[in-house]
Protein backbone atom coordinates (compact mmCIF):
# COMPACT_ATOMS: atom_id res chain seq x y z
CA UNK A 1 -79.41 2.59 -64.72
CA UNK A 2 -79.59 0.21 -61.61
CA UNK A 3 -82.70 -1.54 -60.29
CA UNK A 4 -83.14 0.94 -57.62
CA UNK A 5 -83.33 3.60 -60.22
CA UNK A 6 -85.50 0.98 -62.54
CA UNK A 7 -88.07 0.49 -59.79
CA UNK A 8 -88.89 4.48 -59.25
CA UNK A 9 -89.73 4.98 -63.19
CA UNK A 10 -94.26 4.78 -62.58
CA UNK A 11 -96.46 4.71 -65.64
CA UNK A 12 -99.56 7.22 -65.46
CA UNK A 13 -102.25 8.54 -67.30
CA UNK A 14 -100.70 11.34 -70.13
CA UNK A 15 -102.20 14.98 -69.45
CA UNK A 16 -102.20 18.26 -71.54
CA UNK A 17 -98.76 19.31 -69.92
CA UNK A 18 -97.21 16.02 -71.21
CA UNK A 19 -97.98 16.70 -75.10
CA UNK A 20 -94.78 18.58 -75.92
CA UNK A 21 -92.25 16.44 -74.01
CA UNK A 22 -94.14 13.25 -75.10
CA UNK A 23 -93.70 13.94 -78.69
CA UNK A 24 -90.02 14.74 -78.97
CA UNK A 25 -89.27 11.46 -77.24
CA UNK A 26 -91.65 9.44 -79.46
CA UNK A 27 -90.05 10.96 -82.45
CA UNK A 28 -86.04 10.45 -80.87
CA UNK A 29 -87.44 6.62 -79.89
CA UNK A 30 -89.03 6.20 -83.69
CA UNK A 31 -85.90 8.45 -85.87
CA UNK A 32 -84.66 4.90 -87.01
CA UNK A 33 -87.98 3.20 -87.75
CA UNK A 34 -88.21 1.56 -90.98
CA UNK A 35 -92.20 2.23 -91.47
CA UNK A 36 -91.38 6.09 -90.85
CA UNK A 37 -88.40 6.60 -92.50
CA UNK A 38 -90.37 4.83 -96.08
CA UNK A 39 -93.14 7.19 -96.02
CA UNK A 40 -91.26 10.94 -95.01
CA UNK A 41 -89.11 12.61 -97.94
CA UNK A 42 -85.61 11.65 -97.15
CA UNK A 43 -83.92 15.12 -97.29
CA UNK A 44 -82.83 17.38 -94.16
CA UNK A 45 -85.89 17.99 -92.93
CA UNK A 46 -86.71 14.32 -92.52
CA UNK A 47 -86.10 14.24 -88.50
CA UNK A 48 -88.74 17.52 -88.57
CA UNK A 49 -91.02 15.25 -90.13
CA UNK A 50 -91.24 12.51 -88.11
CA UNK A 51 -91.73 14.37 -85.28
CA UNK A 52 -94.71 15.73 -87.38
CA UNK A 53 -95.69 12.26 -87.59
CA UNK A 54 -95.73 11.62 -83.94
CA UNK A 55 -97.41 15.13 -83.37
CA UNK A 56 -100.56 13.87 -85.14
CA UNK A 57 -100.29 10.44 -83.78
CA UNK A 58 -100.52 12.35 -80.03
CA UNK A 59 -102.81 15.26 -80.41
CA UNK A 60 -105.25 14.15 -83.36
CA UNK A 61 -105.23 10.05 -83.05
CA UNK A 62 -104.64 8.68 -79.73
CA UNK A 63 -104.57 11.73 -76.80
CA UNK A 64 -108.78 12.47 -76.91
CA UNK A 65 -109.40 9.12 -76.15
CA UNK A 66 -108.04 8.71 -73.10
CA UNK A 67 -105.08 6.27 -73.65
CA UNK A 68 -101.60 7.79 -73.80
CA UNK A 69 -99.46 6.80 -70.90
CA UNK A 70 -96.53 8.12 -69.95
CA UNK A 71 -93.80 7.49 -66.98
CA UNK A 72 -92.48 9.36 -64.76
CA UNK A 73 -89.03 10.99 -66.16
CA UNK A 74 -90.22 10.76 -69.51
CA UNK A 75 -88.43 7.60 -70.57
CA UNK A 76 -91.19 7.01 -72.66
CA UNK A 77 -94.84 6.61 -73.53
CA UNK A 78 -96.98 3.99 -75.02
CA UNK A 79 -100.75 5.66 -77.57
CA UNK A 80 -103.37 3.69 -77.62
CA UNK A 81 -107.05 3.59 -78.25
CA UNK A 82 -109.48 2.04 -76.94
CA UNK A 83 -112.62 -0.10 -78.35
CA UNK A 84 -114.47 1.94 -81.01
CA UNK A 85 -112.64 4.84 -80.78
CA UNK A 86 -109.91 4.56 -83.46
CA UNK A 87 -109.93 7.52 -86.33
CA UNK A 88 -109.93 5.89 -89.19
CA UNK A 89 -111.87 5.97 -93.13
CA UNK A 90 -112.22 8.88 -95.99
CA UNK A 91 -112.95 11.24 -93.18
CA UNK A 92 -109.90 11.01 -91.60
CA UNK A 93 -107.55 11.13 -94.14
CA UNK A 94 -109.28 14.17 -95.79
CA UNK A 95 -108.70 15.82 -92.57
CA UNK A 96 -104.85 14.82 -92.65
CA UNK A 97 -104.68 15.24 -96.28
CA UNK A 98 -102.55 18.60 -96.09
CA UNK A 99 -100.05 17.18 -93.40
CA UNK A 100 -99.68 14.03 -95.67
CA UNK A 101 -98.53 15.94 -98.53
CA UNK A 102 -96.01 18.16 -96.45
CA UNK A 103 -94.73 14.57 -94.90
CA UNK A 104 -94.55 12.94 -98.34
CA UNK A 105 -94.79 15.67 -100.98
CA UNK A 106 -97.04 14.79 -103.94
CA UNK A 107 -94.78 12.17 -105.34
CA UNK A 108 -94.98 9.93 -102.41
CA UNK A 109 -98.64 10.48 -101.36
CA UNK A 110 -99.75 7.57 -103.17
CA UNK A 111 -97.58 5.71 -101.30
CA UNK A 112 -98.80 6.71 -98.35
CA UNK A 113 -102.32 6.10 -99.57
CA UNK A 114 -101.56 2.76 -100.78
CA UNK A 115 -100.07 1.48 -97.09
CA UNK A 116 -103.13 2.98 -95.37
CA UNK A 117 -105.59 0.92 -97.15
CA UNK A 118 -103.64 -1.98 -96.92
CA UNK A 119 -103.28 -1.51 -93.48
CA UNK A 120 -106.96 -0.87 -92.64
CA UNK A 121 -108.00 -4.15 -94.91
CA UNK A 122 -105.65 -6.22 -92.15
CA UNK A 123 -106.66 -4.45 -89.23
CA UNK A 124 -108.31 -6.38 -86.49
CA UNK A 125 -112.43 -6.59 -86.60
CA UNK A 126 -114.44 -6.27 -83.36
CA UNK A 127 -113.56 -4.84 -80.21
CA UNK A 128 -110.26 -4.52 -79.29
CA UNK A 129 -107.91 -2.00 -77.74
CA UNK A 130 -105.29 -0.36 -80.85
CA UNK A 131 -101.33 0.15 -79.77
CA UNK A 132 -100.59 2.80 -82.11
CA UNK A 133 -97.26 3.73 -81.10
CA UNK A 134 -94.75 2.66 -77.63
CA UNK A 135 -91.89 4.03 -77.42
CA UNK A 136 -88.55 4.30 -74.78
CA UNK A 137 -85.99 6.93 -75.45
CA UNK A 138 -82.40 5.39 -77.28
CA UNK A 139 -80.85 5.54 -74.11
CA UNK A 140 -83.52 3.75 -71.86
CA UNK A 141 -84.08 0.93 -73.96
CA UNK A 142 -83.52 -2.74 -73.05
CA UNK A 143 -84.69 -2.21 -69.73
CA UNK A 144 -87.89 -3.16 -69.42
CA UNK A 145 -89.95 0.10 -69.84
CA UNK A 146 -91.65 -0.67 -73.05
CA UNK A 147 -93.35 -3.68 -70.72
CA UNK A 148 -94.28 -1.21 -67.37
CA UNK A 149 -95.86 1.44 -70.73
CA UNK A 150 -98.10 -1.11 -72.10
CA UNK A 151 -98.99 -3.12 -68.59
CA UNK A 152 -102.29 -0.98 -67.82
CA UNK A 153 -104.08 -1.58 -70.88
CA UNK A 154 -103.11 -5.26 -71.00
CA UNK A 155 -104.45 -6.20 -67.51
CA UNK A 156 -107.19 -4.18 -68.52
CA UNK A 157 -108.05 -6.25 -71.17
CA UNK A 158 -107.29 -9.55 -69.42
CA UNK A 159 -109.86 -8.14 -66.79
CA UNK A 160 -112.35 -7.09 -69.14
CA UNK A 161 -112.07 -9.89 -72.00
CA UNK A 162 -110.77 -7.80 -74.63
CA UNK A 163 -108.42 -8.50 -77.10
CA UNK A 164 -105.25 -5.89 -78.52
CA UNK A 165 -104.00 -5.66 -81.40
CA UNK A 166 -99.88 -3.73 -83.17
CA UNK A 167 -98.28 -3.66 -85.97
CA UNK A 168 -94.83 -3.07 -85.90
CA UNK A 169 -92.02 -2.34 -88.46
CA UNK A 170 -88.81 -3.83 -86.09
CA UNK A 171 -88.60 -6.92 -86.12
CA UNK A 172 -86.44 -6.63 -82.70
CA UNK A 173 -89.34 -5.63 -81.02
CA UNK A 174 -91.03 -8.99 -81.61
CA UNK A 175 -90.02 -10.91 -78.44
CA UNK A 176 -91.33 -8.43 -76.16
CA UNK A 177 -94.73 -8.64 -77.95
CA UNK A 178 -94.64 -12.19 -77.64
CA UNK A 179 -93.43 -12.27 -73.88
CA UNK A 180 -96.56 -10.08 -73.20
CA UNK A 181 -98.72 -12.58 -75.14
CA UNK A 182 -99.27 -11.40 -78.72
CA UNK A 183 -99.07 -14.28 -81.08
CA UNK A 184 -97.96 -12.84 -85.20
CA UNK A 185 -101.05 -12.52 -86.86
CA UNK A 186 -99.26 -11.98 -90.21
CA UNK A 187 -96.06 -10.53 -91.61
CA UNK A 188 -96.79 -8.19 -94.67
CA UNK A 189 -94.67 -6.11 -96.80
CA UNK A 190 -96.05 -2.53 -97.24
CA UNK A 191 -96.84 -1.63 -101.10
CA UNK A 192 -94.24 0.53 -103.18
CA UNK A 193 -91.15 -0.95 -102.25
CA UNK A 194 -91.65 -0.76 -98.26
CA UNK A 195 -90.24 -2.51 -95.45
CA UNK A 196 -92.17 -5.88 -94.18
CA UNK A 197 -94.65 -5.00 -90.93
CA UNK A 198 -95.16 -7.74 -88.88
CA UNK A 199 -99.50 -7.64 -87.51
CA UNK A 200 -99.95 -9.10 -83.82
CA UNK A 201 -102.92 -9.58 -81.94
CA UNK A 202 -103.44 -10.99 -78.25
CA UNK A 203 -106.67 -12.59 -76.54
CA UNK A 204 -107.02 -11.70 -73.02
CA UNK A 205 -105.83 -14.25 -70.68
């Protein structure tokens, strides 16, 4: 892709018409993550499953809150939520008890329920705006994207005084967090056997 191209890609606001196409790039962009591919059943469905993953991360977690962005040809799309609005305790995971178990089976459910309360005893207190998820299709990546996805929020929160907070799985993905001014809160390694996570948080500027 040349510059030309490079400078045409825009970042806007995700609508209803986006949900479909949004989640079969998130799950193409997030097929090798290490965080994913611990908690689905590895078997021939596990592809199917991850895109289940991202399915609930779009519709049920991030999309009714107003902070999914996505640009222009699709290259990718960056969830977020905003202060106060982040689903999370009993209540939610009763509701997403049933698509836990077909992600997991009953075997590896207490896996999953062991990373989500270690993850939710780490997660950032006070207001701050969540990244759930960014992601760039395989062959868009490296080329600055992931930075034009999350640039909205982050001026938004340098404007407004608020911090953000990610956790990630890759550890590749580390120097653009820290180019866009997260500092590692914390590197963890996820209960069960899982991969380390790496927790980053940024003040506004």
């Amino acid at each position: 892709m040349s510059e030309s191209s490079n400078a045409q890609i825009t970042v806007r606001r995700m609508t209803s018409a986006d949900l479909v196409r949004v989640v079969d790039l998130l799950a193409r962009a997030f097929s090798d993550d290490p965080v994913l591919n611990f908690i689905v059943r590895a078997d021939h469905r596990r592809a199917e499953r991850i895109r289940r993953i991202m399915e609930v991360s779009v519709r049920k977690l991030t999309f009714p809150f107003g902070e999914t962005y996505v640009t222009s040809g699709y290259e990718g799309a960056a969830l977020w939520n905003p202060p106060g609005q982040r689903p999370h305790g009993w209540r939610t995971d009763l509701r997403l008890l049933p698509v836990y178990l077909r992600l997991a089976g009953l075997r590896g459910l207490p896996r999953i329920a062991a990373t989500d309360r270690l993850l939710e005893e780490k997660h950032l207190r006070g207001p701050h705006y969540y990244l759930l998820a960014v992601g760039v299709e395989p062959y868009s990546q490296g080329r600055g994207i992931g930075t034009r996805l999350l640039s909205p929020v982050l001026e938004r929160c340098d404007r407004d005084g608020i911090s953000a907070y990610l956790e990630t799985g890759t550890e590749r993905n580390l120097p653009l967090y820290l180019r866009l001014g997260f500092s590692l809160a914390e590197q963890i390694v996820l209960p069960r056997g899982g991969p380390p996570l790496w927790l980053m948080r940024r003040e506004p500027h």
